[in-house]
C-alpha atoms as a PDB file:
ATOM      1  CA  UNK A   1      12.814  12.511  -7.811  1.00  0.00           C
ATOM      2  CA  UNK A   2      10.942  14.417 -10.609  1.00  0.00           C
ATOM      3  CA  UNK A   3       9.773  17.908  -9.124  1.00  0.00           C
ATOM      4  CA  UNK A   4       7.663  18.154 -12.555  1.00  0.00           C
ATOM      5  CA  UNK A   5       6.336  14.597 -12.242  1.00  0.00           C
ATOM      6  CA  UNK A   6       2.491  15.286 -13.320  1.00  0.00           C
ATOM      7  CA  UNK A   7      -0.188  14.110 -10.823  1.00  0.00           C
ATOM      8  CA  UNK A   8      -2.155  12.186 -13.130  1.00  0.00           C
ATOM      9  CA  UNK A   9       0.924   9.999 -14.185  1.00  0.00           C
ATOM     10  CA  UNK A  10       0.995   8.776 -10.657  1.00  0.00           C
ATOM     11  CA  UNK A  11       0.090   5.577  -9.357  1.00  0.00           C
ATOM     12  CA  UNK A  12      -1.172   5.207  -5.429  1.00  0.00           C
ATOM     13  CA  UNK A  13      -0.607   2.234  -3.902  1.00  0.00           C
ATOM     14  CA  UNK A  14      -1.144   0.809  -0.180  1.00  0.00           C
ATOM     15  CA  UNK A  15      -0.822  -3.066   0.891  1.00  0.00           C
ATOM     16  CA  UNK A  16      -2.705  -4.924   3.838  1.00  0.00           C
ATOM     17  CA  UNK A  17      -0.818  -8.156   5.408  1.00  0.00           C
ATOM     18  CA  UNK A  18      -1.390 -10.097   8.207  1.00  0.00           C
ATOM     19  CA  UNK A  19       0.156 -13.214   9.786  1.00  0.00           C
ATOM     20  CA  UNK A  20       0.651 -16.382   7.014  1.00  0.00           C
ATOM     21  CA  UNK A  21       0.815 -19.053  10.519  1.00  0.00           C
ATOM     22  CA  UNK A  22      -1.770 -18.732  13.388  1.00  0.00           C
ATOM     23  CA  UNK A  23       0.552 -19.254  16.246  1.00  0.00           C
ATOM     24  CA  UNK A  24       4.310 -20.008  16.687  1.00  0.00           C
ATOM     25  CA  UNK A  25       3.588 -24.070  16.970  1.00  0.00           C
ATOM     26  CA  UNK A  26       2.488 -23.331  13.519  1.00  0.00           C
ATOM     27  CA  UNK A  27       5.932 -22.307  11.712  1.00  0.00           C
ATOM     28  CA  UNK A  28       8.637 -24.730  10.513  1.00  0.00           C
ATOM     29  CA  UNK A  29      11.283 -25.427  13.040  1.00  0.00           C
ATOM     30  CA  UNK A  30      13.731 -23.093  11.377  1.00  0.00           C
ATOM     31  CA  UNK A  31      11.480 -20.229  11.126  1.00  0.00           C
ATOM     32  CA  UNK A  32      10.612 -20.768  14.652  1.00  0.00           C
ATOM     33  CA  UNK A  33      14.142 -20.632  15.826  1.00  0.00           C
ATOM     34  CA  UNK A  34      15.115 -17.632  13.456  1.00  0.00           C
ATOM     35  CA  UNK A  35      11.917 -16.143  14.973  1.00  0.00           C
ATOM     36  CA  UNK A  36      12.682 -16.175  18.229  1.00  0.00           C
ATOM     37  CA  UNK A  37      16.719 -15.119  18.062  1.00  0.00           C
ATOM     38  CA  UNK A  38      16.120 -12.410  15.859  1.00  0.00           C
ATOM     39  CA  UNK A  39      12.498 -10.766  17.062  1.00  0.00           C
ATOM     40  CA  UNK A  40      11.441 -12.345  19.799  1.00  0.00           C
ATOM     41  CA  UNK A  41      14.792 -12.136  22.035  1.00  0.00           C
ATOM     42  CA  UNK A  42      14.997  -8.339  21.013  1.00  0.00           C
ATOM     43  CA  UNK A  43      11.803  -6.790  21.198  1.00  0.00           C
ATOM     44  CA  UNK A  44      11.556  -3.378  22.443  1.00  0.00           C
ATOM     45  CA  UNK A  45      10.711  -2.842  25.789  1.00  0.00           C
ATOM     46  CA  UNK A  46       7.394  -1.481  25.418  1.00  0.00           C
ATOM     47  CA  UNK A  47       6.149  -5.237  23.955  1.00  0.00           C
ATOM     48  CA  UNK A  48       7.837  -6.631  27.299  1.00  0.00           C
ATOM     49  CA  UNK A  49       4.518  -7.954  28.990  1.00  0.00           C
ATOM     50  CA  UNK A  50       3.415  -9.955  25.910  1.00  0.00           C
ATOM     51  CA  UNK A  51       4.268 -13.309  26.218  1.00  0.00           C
ATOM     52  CA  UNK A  52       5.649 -15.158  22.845  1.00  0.00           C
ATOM     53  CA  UNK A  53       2.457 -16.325  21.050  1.00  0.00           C
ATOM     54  CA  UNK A  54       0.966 -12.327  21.547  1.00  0.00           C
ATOM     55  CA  UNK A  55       3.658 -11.018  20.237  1.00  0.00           C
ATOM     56  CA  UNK A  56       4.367 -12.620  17.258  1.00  0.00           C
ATOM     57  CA  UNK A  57       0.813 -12.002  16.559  1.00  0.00           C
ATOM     58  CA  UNK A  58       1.334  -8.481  17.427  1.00  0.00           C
ATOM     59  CA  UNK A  59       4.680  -7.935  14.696  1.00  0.00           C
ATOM     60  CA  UNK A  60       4.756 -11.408  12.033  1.00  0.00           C
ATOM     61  CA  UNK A  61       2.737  -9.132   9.996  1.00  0.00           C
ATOM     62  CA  UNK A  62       5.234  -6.474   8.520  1.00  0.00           C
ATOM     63  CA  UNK A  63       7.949  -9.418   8.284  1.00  0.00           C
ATOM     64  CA  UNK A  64       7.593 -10.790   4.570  1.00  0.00           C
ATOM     65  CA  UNK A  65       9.227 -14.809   6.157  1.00  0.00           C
ATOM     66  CA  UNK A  66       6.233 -14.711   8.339  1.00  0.00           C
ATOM     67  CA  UNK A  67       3.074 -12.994   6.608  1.00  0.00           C
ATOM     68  CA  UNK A  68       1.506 -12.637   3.619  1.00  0.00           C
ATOM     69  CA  UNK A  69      -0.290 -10.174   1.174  1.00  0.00           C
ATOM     70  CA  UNK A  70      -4.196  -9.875   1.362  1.00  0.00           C
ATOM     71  CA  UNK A  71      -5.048  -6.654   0.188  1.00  0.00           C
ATOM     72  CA  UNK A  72      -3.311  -4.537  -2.447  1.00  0.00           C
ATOM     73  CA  UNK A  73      -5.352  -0.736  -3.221  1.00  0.00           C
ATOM     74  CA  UNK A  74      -4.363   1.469  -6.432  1.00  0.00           C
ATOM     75  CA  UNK A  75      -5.643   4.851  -7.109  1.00  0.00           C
ATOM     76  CA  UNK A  76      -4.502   7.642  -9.720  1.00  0.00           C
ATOM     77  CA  UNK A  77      -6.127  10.699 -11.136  1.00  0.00           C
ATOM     78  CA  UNK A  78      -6.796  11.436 -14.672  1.00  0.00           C
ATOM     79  CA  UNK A  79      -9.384  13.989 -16.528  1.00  0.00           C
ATOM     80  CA  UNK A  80     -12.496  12.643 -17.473  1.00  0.00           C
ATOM     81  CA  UNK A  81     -14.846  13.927 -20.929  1.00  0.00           C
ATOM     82  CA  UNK A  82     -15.336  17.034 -19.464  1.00  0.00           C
ATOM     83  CA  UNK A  83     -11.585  17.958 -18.924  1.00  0.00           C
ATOM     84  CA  UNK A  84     -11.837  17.872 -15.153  1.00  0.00           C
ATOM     85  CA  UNK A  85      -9.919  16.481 -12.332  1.00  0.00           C
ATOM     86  CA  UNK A  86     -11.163  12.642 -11.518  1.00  0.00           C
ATOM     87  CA  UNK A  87     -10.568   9.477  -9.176  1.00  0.00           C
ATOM     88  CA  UNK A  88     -10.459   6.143 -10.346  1.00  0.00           C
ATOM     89  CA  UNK A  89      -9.376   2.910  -7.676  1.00  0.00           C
ATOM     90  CA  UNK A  90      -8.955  -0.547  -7.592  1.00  0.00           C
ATOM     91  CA  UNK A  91      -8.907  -3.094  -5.048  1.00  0.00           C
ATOM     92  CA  UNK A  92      -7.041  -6.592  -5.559  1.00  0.00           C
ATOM     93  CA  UNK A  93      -7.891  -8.911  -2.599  1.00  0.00           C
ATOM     94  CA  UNK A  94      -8.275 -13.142  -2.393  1.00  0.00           C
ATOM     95  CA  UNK A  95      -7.830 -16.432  -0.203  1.00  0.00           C
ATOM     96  CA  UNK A  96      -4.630 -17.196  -3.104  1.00  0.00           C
ATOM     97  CA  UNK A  97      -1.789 -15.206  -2.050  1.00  0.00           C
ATOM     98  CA  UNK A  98      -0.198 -16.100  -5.770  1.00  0.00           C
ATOM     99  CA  UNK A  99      -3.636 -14.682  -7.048  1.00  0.00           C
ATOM    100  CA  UNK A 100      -3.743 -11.394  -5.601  1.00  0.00           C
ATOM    101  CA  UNK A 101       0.225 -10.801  -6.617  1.00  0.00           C
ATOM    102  CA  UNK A 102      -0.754 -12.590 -10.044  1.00  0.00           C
ATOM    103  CA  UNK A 103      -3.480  -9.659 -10.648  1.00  0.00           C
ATOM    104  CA  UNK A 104      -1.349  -7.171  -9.398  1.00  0.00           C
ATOM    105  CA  UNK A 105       1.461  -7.518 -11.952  1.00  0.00           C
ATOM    106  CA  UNK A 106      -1.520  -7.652 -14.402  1.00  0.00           C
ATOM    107  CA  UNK A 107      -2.654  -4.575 -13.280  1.00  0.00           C
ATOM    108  CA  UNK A 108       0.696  -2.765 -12.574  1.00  0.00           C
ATOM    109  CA  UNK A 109       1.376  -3.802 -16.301  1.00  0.00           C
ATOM    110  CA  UNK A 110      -1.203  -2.367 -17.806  1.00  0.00           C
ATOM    111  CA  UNK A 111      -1.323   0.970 -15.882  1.00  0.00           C
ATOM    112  CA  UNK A 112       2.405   1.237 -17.125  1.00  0.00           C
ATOM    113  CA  UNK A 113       0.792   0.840 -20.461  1.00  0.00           C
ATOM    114  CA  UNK A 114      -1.848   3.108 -19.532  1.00  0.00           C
ATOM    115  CA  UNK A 115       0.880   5.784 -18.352  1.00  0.00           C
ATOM    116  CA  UNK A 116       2.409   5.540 -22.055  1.00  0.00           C
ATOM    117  CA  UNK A 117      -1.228   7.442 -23.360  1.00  0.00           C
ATOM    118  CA  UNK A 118      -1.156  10.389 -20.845  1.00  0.00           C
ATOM    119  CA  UNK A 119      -0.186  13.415 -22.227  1.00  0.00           C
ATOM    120  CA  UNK A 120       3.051  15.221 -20.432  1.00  0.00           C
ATOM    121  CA  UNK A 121       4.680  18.595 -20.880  1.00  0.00           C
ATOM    122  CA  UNK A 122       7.011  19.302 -22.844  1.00  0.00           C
ATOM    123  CA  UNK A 123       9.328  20.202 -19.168  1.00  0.00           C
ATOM    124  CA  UNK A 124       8.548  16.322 -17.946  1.00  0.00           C
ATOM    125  CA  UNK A 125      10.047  13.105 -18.723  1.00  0.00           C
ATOM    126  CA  UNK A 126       8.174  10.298 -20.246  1.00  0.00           C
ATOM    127  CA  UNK A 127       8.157   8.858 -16.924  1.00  0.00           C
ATOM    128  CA  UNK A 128       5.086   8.000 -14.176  1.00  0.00           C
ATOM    129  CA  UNK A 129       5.467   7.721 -10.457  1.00  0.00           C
ATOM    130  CA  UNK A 130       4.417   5.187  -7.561  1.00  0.00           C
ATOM    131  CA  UNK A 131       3.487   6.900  -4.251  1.00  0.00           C
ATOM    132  CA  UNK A 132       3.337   5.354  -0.860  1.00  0.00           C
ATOM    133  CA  UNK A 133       3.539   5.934   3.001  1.00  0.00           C
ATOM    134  CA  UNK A 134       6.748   4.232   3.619  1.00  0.00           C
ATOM    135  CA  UNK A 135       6.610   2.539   0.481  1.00  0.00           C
ATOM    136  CA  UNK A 136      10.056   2.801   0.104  1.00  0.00           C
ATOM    137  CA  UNK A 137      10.729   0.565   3.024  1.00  0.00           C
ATOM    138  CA  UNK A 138       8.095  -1.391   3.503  1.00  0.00           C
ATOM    139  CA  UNK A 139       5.458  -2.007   0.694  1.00  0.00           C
ATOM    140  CA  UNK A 140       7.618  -2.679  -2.445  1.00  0.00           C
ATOM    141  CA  UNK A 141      10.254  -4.847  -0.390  1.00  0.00           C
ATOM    142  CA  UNK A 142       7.569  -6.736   0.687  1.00  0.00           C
ATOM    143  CA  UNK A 143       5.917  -7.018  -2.223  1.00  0.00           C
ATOM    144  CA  UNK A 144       9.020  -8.100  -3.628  1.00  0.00           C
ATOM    145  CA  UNK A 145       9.892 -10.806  -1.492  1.00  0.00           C
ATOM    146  CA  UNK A 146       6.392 -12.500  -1.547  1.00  0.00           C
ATOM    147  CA  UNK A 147       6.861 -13.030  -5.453  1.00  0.00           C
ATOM    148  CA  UNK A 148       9.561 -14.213  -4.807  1.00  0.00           C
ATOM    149  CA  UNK A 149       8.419 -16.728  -1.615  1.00  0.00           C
ATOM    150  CA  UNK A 150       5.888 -17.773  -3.950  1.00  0.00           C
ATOM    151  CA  UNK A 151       7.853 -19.081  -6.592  1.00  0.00           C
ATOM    152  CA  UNK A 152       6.259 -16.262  -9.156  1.00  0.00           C
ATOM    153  CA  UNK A 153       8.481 -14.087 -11.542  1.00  0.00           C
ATOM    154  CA  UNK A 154       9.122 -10.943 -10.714  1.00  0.00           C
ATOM    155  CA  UNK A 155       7.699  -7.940 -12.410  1.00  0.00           C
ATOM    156  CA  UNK A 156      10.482  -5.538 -14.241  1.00  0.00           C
ATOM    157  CA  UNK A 157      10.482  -2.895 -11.539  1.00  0.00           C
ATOM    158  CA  UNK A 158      11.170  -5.405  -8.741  1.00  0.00           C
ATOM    159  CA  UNK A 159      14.170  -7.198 -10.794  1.00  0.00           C
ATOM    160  CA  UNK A 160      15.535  -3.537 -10.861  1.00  0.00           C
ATOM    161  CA  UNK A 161      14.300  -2.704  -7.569  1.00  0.00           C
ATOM    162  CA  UNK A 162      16.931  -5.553  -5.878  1.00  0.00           C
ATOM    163  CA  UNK A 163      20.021  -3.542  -7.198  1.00  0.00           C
ATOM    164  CA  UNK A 164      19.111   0.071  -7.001  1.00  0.00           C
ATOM    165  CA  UNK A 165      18.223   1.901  -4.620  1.00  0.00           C
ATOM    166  CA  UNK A 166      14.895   4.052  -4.628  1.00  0.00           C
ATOM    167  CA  UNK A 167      16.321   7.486  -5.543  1.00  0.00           C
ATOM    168  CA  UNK A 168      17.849   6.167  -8.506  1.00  0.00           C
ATOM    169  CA  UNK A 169      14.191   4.013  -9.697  1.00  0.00           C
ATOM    170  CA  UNK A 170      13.198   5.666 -12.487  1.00  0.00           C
ATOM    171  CA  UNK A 171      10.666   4.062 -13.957  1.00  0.00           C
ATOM    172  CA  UNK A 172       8.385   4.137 -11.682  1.00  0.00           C
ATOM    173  CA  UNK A 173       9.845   6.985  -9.639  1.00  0.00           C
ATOM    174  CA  UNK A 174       9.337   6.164  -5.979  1.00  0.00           C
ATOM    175  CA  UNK A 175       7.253   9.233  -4.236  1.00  0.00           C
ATOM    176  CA  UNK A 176       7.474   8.184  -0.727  1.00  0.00           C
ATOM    177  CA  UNK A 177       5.345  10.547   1.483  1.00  0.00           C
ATOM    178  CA  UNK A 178       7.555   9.539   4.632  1.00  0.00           C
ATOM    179  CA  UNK A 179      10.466  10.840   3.049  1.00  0.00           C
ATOM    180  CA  UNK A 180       8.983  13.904   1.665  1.00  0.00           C
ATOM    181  CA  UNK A 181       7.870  15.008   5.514  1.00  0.00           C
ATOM    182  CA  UNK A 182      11.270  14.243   6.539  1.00  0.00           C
ATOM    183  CA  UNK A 183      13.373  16.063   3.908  1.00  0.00           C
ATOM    184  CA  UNK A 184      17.252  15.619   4.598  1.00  0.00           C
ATOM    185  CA  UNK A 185      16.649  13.398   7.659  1.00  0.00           C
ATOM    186  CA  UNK A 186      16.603   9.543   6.911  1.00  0.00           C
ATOM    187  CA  UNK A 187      17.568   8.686  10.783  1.00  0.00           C
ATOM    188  CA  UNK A 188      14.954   8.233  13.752  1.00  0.00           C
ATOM    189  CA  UNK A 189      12.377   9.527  11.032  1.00  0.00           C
ATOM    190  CA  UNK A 190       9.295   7.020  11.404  1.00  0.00           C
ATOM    191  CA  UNK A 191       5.926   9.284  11.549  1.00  0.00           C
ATOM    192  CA  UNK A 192       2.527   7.182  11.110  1.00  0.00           C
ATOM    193  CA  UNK A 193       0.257   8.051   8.455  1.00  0.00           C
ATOM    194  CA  UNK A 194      -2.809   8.761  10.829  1.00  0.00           C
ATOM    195  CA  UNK A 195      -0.182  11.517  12.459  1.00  0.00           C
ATOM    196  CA  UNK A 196       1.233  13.303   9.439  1.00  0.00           C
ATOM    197  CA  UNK A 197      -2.773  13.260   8.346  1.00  0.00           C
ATOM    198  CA  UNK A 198      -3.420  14.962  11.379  1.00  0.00           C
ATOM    199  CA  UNK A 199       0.010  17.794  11.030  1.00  0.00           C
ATOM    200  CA  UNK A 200      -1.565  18.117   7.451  1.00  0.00           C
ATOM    201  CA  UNK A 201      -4.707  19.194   8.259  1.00  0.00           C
ATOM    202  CA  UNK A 202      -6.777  15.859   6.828  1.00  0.00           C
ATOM    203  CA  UNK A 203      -9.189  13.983   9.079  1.00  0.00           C
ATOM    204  CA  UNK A 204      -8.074  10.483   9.131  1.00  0.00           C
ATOM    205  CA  UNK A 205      -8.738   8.080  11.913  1.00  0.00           C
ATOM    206  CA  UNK A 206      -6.780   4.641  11.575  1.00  0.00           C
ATOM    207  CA  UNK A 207      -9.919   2.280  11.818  1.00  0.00           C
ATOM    208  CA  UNK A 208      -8.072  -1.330  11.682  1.00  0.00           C
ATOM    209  CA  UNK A 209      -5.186  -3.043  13.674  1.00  0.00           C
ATOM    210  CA  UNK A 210      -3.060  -5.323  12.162  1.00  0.00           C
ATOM    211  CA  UNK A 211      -4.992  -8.210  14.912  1.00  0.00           C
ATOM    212  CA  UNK A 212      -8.666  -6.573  13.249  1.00  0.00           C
ATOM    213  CA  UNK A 213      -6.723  -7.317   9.840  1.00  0.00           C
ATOM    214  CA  UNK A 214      -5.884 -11.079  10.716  1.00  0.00           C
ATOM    215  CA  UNK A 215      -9.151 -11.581  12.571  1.00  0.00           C
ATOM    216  CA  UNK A 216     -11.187 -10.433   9.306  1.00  0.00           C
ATOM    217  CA  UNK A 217      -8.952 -12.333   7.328  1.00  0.00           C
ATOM    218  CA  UNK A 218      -9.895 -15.518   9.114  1.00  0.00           C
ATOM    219  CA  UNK A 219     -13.048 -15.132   9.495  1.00  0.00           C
ATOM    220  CA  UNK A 220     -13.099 -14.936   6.036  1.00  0.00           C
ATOM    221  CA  UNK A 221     -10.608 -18.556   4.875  1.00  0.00           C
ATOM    222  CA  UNK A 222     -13.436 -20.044   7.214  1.00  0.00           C
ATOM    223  CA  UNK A 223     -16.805 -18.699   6.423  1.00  0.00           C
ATOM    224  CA  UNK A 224     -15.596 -18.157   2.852  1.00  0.00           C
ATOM    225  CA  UNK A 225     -18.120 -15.081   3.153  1.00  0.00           C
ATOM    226  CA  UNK A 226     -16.040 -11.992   1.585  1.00  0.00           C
ATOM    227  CA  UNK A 227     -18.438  -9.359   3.798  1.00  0.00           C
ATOM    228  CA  UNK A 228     -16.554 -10.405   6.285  1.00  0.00           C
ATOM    229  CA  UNK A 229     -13.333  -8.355   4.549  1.00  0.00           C
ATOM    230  CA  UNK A 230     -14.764  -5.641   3.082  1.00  0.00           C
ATOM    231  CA  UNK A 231     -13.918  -3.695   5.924  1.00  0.00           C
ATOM    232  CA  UNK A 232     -10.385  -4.247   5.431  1.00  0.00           C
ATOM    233  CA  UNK A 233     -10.260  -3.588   1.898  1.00  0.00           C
ATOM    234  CA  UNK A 234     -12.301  -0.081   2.508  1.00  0.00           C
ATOM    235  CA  UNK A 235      -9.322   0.551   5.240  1.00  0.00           C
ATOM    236  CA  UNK A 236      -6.943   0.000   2.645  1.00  0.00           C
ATOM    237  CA  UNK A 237      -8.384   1.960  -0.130  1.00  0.00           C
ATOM    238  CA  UNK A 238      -9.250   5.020   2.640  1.00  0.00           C
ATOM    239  CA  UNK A 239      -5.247   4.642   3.214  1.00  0.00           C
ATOM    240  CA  UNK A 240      -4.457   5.183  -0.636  1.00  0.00           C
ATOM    241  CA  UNK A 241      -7.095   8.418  -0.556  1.00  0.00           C
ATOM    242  CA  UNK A 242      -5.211   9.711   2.365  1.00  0.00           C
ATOM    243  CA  UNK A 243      -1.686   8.952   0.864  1.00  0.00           C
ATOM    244  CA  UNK A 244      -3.118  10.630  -2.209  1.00  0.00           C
ATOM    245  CA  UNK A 245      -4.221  13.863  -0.219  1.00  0.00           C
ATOM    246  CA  UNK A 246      -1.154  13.992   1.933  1.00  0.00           C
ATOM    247  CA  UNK A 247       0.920  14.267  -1.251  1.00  0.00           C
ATOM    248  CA  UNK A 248      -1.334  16.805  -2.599  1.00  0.00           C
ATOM    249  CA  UNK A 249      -0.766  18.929   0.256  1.00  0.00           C
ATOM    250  CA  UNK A 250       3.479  18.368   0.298  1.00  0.00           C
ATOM    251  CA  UNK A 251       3.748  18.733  -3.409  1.00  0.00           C
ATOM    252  CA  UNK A 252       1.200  21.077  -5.147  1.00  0.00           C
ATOM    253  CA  UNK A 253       0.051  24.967  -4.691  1.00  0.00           C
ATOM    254  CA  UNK A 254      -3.186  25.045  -2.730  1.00  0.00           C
ATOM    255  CA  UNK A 255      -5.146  26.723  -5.716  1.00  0.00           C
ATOM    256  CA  UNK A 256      -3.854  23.814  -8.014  1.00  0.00           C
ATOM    257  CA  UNK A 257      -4.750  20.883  -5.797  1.00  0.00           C
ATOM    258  CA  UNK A 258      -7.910  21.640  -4.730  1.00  0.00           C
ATOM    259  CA  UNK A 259      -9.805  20.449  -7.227  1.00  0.00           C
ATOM    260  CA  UNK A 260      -8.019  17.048  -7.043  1.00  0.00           C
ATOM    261  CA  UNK A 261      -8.514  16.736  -3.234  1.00  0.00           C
ATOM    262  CA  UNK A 262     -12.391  17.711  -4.939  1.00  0.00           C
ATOM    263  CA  UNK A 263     -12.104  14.239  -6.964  1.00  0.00           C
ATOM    264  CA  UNK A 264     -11.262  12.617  -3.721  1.00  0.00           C
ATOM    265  CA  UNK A 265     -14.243  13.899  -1.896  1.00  0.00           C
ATOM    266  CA  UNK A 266     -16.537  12.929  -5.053  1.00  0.00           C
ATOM    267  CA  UNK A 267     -15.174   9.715  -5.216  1.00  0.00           C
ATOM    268  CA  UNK A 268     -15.783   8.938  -1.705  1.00  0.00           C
ATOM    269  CA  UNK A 269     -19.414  10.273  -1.772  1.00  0.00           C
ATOM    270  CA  UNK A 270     -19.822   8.472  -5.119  1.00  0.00           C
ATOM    271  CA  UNK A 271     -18.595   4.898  -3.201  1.00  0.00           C
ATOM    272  CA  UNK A 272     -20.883   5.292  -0.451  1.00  0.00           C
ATOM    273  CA  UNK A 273     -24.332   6.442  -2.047  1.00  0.00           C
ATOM    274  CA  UNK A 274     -23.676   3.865  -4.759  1.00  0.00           C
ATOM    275  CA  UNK A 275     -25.916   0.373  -4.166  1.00  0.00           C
ATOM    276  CA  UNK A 276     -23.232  -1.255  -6.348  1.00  0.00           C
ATOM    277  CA  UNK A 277     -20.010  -2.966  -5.437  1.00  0.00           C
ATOM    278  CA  UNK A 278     -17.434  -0.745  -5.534  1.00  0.00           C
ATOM    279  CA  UNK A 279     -14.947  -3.323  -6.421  1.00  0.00           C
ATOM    280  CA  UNK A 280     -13.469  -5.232  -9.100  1.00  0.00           C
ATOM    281  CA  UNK A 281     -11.349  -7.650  -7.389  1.00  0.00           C
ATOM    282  CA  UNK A 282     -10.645 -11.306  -8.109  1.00  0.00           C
ATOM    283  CA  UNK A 283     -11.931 -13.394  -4.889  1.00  0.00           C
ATOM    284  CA  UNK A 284     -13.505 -16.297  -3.764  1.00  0.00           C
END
């Protein structure tokens, strides 16, 4: 990891998914079967009064075989005419599965480019930075696999991605606010982001379940009225602002961060006084 890693050569990123089948009678036979020998006939004990169908409603959405992609958030912070600290965030959200990830390379591809006209000291390396809460284990292997489940081509960092593992990435450097909270320990180390919001200080309330998440979703494929998702894509993007805080708070002196976390608060008061959409998303 690079300690001198600007924070305006950063990229923020956060991913909603839900379940890609509506119920277990849904899935191929040999999904089925793998389904039920390797989740279903060890789930914890705690999920032990939910019969089948609940619980594979309750966990096929962090398994990439069984769910799908249907919100990706970016944020980053860069100076604006004036020289001061500024927010700037994009949603990518649609029925197509192969759209959203389609956009998303676009987008990736072009911040990468973007990265390449952002000026750096002469201490740093001509490097950026991607920065998620567990991204490390869950978000870019996911991501990752549903390229590759949808027959698309993967973008450079994922064909690296397979073979190294994230300490080594280097371009993007993986900043994974998990494993900053948990320094040297990598074992037993899960803490939510709602709860290391809270240890930090930062009021954060998780306002969607992964259920909320599927329900909006299909209300949504059937209506085909996209009001009935905004909500999830405003969870997702409040999820980037938080990761973006949280890292704030790990990785920067308080008298040099606050006037980022300042471009956070702006940005948010900005979104919801504004009687325009505050998204630029591909979506049906």
């Amino acid at each position: 990891m690079n300690q001198d890693l600007a924070i305006e050569r950063i990229l923020f990123l956060d991913i909603e998914t839900c379940p890609a089948y509506r119920s277990l009678g849904e899935l191929p036979s040999i999904l089925r079967e793998y389904w039920k020998r390797r989740y279903d006939e060890r789930r914890a004990p705690a999920h032990a009064e939910l019969d089948q169908e609940e619980y594979f409603q309750m966990q096929a959405g962090i398994h990439a075989l069984y769910a799908r992609v249907v919100c990706i958030s970016m944020g980053y912070f860069y100076r604006n005419g004036n020289n001061n600290a500024a927010w700037q965030q994009l949603s990518i959200y649609d029925l197509d599965e192969s759209k959203i990830l389609l956009s998303f390379a676009e987008k990736w591809n072009s911040f990468k480019g973007y990265m390449d006209k952002v000026p750096y000291s002469q201490k740093e390396r001509a490097n950026y930075g991607v920065c998620g809460h567990n991204i490390a284990n869950f978000d870019i292997p996911f991501l990752g696999r549903r390229f590759l489940i949808m027959g698309l081509a993967l973008p450079d960092f994922w064909r690296v991605a397979q073979w190294a593992p994230p300490w080594q990435l280097k371009e993007p450097t993986v900043l994974d606010t998990m494993a900053l909270w948990n320094f040297t320990n990598r074992e037993n180390s899960y803490i939510s982001l709602e709860m290391l919001a809270f240890a930090l200080g930062i009021h954060f309330q998780k306002a969607l379940y992964p259920s909320e998440i599927y329900h909006a979703f299909q209300a949504w494929e059937a209506s085909r009225e996209v009001k009935e998702f905004l909500p999830v894509v405003e969870y997702c993007e409040k999820d980037v602002r938080v990761t973006a805080e949280i890292y704030l708070r790990m990785q920067l002196r308080p008298e040099v961060r606050e006037p980022y976390i300042s471009a956070l608060r702006n940005y948010e008061e900005n979104t919801l006084t504004s009687t325009s959409s505050a998204y630029e998303s591909p979506h049906n």
